[in-house]
PDB file of N, CA and C in Angstrom:
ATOM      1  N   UNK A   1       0.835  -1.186   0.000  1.00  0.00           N
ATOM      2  CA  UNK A   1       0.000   0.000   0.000  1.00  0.00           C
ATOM      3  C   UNK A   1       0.880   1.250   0.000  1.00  0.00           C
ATOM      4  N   UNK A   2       0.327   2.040  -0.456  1.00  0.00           N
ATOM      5  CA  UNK A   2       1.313   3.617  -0.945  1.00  0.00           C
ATOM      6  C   UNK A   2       1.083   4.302   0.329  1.00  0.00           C
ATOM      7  N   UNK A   3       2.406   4.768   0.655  1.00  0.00           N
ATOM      8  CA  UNK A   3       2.606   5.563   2.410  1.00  0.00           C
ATOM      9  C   UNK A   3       1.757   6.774   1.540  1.00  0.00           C
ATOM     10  N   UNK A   4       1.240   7.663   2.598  1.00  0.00           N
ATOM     11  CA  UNK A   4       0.348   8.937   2.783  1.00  0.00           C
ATOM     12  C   UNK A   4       1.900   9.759   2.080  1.00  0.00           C
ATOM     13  N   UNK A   5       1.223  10.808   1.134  1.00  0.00           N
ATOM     14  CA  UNK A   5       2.388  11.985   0.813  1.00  0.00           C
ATOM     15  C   UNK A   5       2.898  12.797   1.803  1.00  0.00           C
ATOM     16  N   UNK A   6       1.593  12.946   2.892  1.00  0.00           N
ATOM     17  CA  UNK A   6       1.883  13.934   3.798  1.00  0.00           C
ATOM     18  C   UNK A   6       3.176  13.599   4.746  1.00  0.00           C
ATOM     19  N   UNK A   7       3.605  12.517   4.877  1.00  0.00           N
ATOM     20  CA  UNK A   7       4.577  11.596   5.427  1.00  0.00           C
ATOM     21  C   UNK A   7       5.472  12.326   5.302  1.00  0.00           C
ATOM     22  N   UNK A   8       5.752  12.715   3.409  1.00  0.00           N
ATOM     23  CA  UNK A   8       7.555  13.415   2.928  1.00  0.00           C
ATOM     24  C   UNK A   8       6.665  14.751   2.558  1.00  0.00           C
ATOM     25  N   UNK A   9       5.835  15.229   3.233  1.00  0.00           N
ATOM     26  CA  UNK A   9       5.978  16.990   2.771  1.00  0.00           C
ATOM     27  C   UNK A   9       6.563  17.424   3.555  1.00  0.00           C
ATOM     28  N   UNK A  10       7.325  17.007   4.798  1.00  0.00           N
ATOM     29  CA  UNK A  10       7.875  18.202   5.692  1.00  0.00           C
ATOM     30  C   UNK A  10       9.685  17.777   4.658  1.00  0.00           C
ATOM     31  N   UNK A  11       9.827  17.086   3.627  1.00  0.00           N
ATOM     32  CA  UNK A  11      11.503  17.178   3.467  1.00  0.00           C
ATOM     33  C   UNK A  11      11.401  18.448   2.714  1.00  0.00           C
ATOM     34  N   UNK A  12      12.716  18.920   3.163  1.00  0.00           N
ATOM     35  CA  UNK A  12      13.322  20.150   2.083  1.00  0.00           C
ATOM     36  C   UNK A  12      14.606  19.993   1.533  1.00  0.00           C
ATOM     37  N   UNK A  13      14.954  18.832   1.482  1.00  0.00           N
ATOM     38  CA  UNK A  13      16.475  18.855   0.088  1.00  0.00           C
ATOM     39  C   UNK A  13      16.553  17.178   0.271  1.00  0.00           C
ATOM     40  N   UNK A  14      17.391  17.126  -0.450  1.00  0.00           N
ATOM     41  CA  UNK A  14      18.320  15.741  -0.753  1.00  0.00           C
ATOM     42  C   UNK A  14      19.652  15.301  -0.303  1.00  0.00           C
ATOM     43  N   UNK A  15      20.254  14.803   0.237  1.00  0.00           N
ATOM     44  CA  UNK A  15      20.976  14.216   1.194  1.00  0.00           C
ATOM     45  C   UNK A  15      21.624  13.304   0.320  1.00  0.00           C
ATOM     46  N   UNK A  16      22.831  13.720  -0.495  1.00  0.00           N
ATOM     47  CA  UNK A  16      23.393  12.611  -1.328  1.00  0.00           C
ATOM     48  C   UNK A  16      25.126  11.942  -0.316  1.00  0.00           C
ATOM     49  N   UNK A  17      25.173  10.467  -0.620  1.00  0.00           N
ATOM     50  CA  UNK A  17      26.351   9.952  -0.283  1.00  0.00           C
ATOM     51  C   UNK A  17      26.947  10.164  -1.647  1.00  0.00           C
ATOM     52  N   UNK A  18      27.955  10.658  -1.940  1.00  0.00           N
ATOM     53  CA  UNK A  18      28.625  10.266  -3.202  1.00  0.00           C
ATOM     54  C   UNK A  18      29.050   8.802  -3.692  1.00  0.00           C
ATOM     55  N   UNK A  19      28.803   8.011  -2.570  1.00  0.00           N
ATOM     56  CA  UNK A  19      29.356   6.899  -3.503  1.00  0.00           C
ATOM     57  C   UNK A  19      27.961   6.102  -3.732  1.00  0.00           C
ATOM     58  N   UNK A  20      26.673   6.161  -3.432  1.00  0.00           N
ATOM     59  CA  UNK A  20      25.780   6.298  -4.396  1.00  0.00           C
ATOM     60  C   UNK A  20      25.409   7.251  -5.422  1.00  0.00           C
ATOM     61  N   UNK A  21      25.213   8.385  -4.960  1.00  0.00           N
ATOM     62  CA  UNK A  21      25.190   9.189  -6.441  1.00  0.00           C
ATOM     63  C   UNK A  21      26.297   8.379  -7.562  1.00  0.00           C
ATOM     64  N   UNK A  22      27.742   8.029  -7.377  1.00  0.00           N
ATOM     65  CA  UNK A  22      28.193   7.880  -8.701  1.00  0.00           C
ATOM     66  C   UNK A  22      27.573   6.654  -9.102  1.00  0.00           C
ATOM     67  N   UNK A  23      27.659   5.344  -7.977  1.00  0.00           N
ATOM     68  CA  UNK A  23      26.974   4.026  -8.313  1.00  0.00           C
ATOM     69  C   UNK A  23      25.734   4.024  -8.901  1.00  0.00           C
ATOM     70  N   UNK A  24      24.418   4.548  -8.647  1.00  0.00           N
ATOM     71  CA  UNK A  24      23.677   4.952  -9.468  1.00  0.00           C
ATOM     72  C   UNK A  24      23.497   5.039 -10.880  1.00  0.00           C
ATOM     73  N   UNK A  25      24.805   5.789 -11.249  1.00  0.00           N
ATOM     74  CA  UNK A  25      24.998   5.955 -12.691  1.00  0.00           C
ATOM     75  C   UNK A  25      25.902   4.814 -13.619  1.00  0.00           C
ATOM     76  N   UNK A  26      27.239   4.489 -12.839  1.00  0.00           N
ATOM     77  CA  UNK A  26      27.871   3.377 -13.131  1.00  0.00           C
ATOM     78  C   UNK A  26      26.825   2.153 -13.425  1.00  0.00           C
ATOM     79  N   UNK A  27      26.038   2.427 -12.618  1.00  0.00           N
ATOM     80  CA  UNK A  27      25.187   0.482 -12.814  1.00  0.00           C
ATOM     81  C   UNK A  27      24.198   0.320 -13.493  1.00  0.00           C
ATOM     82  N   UNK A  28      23.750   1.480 -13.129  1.00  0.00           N
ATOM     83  CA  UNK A  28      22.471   1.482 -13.659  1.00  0.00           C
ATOM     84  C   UNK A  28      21.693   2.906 -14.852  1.00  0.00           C
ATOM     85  N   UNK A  29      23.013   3.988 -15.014  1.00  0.00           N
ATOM     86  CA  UNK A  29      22.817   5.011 -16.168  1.00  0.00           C
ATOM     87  C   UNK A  29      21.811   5.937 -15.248  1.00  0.00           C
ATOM     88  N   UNK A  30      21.305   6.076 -14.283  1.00  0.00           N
ATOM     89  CA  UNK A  30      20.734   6.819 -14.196  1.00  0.00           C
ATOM     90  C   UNK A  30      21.549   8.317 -12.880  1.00  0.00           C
ATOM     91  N   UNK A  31      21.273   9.418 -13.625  1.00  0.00           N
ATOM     92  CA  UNK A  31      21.769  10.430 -12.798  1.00  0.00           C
ATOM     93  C   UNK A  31      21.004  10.910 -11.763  1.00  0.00           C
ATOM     94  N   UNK A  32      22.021  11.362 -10.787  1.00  0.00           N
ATOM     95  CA  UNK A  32      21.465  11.781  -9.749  1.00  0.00           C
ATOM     96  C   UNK A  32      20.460  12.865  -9.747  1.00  0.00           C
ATOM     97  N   UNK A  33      19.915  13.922 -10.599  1.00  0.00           N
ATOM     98  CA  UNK A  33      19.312  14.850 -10.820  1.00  0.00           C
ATOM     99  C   UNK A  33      17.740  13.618 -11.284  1.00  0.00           C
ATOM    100  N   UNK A  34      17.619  12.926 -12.449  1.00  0.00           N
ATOM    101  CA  UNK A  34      16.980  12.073 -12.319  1.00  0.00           C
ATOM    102  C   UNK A  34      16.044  11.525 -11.262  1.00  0.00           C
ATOM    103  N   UNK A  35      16.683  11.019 -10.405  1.00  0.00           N
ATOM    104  CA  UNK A  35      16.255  10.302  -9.348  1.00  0.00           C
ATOM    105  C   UNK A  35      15.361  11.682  -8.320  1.00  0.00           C
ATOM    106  N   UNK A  36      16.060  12.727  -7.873  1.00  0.00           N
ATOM    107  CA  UNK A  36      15.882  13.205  -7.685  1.00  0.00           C
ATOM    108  C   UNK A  36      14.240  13.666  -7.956  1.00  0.00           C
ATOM    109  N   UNK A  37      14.285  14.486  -9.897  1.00  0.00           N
ATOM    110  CA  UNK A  37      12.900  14.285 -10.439  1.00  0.00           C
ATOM    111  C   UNK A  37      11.945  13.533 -10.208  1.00  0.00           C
ATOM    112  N   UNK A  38      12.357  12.509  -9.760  1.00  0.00           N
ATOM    113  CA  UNK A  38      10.530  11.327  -9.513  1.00  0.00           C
ATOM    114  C   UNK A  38       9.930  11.850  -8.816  1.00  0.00           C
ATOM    115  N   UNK A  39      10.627  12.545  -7.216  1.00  0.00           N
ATOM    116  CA  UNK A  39       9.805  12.866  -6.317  1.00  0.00           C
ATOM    117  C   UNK A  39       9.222  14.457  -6.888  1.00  0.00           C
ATOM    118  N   UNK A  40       8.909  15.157  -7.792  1.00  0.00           N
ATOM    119  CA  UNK A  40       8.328  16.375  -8.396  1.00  0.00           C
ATOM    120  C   UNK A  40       7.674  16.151  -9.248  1.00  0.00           C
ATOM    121  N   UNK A  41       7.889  14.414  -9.488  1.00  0.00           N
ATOM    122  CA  UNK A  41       6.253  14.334 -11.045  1.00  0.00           C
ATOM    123  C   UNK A  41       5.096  13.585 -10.004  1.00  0.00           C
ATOM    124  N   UNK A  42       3.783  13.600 -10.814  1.00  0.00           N
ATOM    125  CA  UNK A  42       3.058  12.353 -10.415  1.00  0.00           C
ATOM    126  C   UNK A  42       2.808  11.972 -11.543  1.00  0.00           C
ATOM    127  N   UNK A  43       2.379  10.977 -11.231  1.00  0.00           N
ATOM    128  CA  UNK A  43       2.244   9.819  -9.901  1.00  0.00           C
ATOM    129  C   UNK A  43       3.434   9.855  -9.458  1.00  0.00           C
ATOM    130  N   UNK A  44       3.313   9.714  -8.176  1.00  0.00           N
ATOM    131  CA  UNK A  44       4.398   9.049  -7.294  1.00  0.00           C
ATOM    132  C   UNK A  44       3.948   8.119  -6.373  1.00  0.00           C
ATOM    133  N   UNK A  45       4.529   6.655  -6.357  1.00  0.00           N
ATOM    134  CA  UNK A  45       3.701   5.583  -5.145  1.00  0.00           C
ATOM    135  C   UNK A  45       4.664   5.616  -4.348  1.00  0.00           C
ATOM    136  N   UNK A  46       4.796   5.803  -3.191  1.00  0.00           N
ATOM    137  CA  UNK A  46       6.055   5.339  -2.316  1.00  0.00           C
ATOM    138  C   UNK A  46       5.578   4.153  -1.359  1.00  0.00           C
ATOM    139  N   UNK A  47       6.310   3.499  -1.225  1.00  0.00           N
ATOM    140  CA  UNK A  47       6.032   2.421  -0.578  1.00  0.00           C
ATOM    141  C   UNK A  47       6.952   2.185   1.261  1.00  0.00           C
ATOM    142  N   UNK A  48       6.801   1.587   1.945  1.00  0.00           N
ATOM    143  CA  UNK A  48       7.309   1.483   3.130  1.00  0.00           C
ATOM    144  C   UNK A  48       8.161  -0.293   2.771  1.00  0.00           C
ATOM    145  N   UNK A  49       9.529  -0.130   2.519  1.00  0.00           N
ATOM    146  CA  UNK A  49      10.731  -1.313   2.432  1.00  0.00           C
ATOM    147  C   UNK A  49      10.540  -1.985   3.595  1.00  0.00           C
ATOM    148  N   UNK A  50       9.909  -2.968   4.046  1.00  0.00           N
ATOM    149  CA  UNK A  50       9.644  -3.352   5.389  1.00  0.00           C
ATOM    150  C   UNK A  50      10.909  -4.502   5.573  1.00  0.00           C
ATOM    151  N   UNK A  51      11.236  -5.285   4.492  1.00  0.00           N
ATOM    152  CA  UNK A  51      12.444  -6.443   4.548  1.00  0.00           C
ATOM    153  C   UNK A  51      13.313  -5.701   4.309  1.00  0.00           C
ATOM    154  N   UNK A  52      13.875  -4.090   4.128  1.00  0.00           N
ATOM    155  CA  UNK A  52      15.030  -3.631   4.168  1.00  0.00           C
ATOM    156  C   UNK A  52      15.439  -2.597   5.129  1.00  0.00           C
ATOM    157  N   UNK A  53      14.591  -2.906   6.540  1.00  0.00           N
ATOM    158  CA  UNK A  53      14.550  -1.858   7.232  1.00  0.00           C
ATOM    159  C   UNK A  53      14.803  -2.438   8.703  1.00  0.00           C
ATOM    160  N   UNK A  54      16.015  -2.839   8.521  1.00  0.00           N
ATOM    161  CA  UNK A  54      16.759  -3.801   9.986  1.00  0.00           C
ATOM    162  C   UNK A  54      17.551  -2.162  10.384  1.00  0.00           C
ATOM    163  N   UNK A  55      17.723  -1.798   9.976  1.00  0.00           N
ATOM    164  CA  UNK A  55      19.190  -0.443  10.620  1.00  0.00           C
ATOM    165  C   UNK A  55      18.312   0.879  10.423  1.00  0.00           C
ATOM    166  N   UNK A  56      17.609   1.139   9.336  1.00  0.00           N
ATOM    167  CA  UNK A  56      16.773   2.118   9.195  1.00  0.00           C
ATOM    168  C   UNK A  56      15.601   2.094   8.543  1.00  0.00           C
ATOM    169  N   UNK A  57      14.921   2.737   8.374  1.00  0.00           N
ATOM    170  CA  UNK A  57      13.451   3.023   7.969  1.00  0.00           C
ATOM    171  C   UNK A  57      13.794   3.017   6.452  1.00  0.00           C
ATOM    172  N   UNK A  58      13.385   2.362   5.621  1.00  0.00           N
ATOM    173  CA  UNK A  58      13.276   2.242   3.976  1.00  0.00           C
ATOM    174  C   UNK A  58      12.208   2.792   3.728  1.00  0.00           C
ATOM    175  N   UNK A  59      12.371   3.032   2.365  1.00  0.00           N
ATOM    176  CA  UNK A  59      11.284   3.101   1.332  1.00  0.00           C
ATOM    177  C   UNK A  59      11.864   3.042   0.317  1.00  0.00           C
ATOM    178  N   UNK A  60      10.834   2.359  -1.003  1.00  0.00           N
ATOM    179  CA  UNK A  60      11.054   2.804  -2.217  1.00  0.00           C
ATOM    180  C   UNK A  60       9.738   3.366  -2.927  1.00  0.00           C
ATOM    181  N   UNK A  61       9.972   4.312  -3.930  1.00  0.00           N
ATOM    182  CA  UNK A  61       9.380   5.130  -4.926  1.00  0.00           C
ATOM    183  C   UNK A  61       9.091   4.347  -6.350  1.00  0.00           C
ATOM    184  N   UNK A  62       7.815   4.481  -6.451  1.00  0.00           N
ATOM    185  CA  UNK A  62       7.843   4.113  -8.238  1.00  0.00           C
ATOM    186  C   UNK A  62       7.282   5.481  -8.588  1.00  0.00           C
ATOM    187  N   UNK A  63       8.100   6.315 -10.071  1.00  0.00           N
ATOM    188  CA  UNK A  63       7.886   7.068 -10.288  1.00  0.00           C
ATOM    189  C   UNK A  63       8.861   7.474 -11.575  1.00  0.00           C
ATOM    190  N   UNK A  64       8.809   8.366 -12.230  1.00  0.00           N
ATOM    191  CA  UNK A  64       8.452   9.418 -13.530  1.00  0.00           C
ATOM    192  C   UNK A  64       9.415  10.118 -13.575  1.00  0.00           C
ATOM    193  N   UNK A  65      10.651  10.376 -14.224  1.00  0.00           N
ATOM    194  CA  UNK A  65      11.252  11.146 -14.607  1.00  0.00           C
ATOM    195  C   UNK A  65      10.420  12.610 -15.646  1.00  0.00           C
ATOM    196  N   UNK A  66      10.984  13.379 -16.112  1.00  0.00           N
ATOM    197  CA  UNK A  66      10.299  14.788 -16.932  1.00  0.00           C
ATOM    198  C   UNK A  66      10.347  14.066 -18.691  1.00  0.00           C
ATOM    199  N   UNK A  67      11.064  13.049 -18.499  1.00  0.00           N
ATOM    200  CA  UNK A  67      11.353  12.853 -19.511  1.00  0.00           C
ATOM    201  C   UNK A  67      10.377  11.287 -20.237  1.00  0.00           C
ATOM    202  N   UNK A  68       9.553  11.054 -19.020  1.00  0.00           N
ATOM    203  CA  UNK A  68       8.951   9.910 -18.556  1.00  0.00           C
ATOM    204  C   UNK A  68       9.456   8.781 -18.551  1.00  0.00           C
ATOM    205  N   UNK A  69      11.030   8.599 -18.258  1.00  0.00           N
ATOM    206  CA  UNK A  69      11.749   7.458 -17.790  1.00  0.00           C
ATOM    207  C   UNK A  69      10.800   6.580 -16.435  1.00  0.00           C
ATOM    208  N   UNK A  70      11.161   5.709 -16.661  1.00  0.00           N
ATOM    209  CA  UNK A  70       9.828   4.992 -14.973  1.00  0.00           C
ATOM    210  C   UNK A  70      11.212   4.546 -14.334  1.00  0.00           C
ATOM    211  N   UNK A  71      11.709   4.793 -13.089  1.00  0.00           N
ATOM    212  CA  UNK A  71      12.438   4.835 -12.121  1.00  0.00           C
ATOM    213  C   UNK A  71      11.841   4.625 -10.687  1.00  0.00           C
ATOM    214  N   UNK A  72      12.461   3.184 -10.249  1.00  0.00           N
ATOM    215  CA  UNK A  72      12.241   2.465  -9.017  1.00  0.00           C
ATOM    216  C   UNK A  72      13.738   3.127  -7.997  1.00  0.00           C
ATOM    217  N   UNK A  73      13.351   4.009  -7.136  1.00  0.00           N
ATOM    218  CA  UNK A  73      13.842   4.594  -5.848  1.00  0.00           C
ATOM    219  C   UNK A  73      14.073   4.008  -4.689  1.00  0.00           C
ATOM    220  N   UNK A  74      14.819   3.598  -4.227  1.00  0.00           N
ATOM    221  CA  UNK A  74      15.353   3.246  -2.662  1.00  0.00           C
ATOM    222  C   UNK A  74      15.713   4.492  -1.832  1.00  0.00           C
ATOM    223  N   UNK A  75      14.803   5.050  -1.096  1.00  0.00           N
ATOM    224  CA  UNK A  75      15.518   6.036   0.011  1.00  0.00           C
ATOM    225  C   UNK A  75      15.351   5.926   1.365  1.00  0.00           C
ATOM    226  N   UNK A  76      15.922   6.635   2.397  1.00  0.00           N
ATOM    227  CA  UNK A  76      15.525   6.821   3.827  1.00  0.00           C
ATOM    228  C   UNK A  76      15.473   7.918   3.706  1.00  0.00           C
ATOM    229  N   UNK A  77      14.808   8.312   5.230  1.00  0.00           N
ATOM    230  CA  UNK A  77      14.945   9.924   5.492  1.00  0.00           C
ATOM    231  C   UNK A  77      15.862  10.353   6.372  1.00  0.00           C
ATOM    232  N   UNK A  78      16.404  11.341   6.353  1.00  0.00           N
ATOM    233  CA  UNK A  78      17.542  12.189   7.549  1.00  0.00           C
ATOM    234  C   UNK A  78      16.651  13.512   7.797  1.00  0.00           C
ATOM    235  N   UNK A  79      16.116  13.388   8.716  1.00  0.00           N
ATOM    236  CA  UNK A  79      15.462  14.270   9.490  1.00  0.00           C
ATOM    237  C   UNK A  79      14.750  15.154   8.130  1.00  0.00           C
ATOM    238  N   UNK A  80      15.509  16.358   7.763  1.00  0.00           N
ATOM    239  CA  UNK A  80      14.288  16.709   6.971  1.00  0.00           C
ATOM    240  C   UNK A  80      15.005  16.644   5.038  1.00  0.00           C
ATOM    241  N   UNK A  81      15.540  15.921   5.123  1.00  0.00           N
ATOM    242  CA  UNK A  81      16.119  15.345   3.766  1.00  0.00           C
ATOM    243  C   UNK A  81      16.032  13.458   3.404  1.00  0.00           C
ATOM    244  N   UNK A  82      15.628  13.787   1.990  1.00  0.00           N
ATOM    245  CA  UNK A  82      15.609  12.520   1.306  1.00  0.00           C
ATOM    246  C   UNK A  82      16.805  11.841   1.198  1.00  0.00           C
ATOM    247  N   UNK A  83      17.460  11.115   1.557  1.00  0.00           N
ATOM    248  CA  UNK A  83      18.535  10.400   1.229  1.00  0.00           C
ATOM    249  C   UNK A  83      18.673   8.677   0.214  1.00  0.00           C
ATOM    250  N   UNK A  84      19.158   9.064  -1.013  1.00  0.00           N
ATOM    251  CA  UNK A  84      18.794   8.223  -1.848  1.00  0.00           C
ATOM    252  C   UNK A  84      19.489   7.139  -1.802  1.00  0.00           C
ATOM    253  N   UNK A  85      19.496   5.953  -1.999  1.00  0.00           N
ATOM    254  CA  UNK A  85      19.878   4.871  -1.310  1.00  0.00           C
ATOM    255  C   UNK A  85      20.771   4.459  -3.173  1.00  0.00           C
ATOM    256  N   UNK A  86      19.507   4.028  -3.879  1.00  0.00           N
ATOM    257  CA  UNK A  86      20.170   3.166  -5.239  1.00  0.00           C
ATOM    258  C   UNK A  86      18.268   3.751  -6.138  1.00  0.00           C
ATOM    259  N   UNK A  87      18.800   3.700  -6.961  1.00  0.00           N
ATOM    260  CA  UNK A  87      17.503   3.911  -8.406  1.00  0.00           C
ATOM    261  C   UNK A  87      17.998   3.276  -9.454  1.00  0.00           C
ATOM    262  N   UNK A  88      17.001   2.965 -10.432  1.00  0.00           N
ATOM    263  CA  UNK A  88      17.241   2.086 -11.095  1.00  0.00           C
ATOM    264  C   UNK A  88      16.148   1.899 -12.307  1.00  0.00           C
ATOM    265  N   UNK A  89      16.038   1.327 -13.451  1.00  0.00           N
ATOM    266  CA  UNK A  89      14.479   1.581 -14.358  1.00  0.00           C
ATOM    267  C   UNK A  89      13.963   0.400 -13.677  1.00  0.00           C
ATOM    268  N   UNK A  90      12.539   0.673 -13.904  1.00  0.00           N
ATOM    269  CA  UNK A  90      11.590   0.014 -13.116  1.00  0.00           C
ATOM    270  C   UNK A  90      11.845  -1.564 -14.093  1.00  0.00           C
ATOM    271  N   UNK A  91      11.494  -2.682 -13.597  1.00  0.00           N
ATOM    272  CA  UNK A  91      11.171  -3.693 -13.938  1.00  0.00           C
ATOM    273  C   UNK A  91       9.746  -4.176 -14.754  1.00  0.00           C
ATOM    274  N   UNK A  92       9.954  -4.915 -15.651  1.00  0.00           N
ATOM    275  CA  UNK A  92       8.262  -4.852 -16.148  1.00  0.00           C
ATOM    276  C   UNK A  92       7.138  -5.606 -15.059  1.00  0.00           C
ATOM    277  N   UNK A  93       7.448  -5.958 -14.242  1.00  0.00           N
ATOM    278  CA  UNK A  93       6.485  -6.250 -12.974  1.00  0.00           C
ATOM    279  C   UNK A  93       6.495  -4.559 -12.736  1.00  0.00           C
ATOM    280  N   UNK A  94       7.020  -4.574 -12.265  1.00  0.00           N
ATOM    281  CA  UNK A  94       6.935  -2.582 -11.420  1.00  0.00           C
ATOM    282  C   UNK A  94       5.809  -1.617 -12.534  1.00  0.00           C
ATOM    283  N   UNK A  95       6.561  -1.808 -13.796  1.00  0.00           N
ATOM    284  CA  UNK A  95       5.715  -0.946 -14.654  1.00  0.00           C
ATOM    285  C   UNK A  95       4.681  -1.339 -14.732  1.00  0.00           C
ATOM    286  N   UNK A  96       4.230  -3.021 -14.989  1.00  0.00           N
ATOM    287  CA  UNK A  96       2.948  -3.362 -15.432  1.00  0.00           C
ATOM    288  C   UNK A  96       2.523  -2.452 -13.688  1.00  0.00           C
ATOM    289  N   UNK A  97       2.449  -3.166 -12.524  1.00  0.00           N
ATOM    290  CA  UNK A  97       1.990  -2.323 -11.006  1.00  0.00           C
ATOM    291  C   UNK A  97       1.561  -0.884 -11.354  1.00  0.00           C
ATOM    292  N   UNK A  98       2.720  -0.341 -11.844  1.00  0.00           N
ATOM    293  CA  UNK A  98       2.844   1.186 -11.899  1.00  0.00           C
ATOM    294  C   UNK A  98       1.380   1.683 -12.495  1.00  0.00           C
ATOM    295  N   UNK A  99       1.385   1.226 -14.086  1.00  0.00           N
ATOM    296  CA  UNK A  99       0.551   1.249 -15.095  1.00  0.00           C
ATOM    297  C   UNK A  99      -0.950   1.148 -14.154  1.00  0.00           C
ATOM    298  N   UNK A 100      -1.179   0.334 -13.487  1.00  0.00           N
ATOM    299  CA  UNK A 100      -2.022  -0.422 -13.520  1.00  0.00           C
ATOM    300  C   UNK A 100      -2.571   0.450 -12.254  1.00  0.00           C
ATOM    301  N   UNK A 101      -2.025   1.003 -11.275  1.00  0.00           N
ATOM    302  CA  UNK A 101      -2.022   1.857 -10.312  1.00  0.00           C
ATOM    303  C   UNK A 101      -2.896   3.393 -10.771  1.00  0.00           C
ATOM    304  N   UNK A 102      -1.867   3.671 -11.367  1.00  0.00           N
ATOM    305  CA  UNK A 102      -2.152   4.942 -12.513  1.00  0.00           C
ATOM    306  C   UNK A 102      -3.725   4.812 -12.822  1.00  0.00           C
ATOM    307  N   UNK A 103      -3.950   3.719 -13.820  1.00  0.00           N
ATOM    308  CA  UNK A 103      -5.070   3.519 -14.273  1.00  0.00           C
ATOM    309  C   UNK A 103      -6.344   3.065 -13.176  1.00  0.00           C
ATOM    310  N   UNK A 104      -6.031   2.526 -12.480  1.00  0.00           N
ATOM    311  CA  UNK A 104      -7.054   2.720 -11.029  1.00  0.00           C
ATOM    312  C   UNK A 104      -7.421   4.183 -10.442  1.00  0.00           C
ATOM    313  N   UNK A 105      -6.254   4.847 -10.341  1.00  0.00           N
ATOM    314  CA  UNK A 105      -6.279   6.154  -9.521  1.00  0.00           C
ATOM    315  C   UNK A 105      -7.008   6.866 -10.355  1.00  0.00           C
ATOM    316  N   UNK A 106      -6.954   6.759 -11.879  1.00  0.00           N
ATOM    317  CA  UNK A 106      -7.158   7.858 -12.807  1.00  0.00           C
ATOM    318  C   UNK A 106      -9.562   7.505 -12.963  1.00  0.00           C
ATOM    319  N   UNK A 107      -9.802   6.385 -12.472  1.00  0.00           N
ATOM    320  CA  UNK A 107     -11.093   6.395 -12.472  1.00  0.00           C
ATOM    321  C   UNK A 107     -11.922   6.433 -10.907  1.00  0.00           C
ATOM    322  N   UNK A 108     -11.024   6.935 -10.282  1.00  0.00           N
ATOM    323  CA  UNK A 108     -11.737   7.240  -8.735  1.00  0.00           C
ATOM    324  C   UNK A 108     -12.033   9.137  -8.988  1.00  0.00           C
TER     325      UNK A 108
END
């Protein structure tokens, strides 16, 4: 189930480690500005990482680049910043979800 938005309206920036920001791109092509973008389009689903959340609080994002790339997000939060974990293009399970999400939301 998709966490409430109101959850991440109190963040105000992004919280990068550099050695994800570069890994990010090395593995998987996608830039850190990118990743970034998902959380400013909608849809955005965020989800609560419950099997990746032994040390800290997870989440991941399915969501939309400007360019409409579909990008699956791993982040935590640091108090009032997003801190991005790994992103990556969505999987066709994720997209078909994504799609299929979209198209639910879009007839309520």
């Amino acid at each position: 189930m998709s966490e409430s938005m109101s959850l991440f309206s109190q963040f105000t920036s992004f919280d990068w480690d550099k050695t994800n920001q570069d890994k990010n791109w090395h593995k998987h092509k996608v830039a850190w500005w990118e990743c970034e973008e998902v959380f400013f389009n909608q849809p955005l689903y965020i989800y609560h990482d419950r099997s990746h959340s032994q040390n800290e609080e997870r989440y991941y994002a399915l969501g939309h680049t400007g360019r409409d790339r579909l990008l699956f997000v791993v982040f935590t939060r640091r108090e009032t910043n997003i801190r991005i974990i790994s992103a990556r293009d969505m999987h066709k399970k994720e997209r078909m979800a994504y799609h299929e999400k979209v198209k639910a939301d879009t007839k309520i």
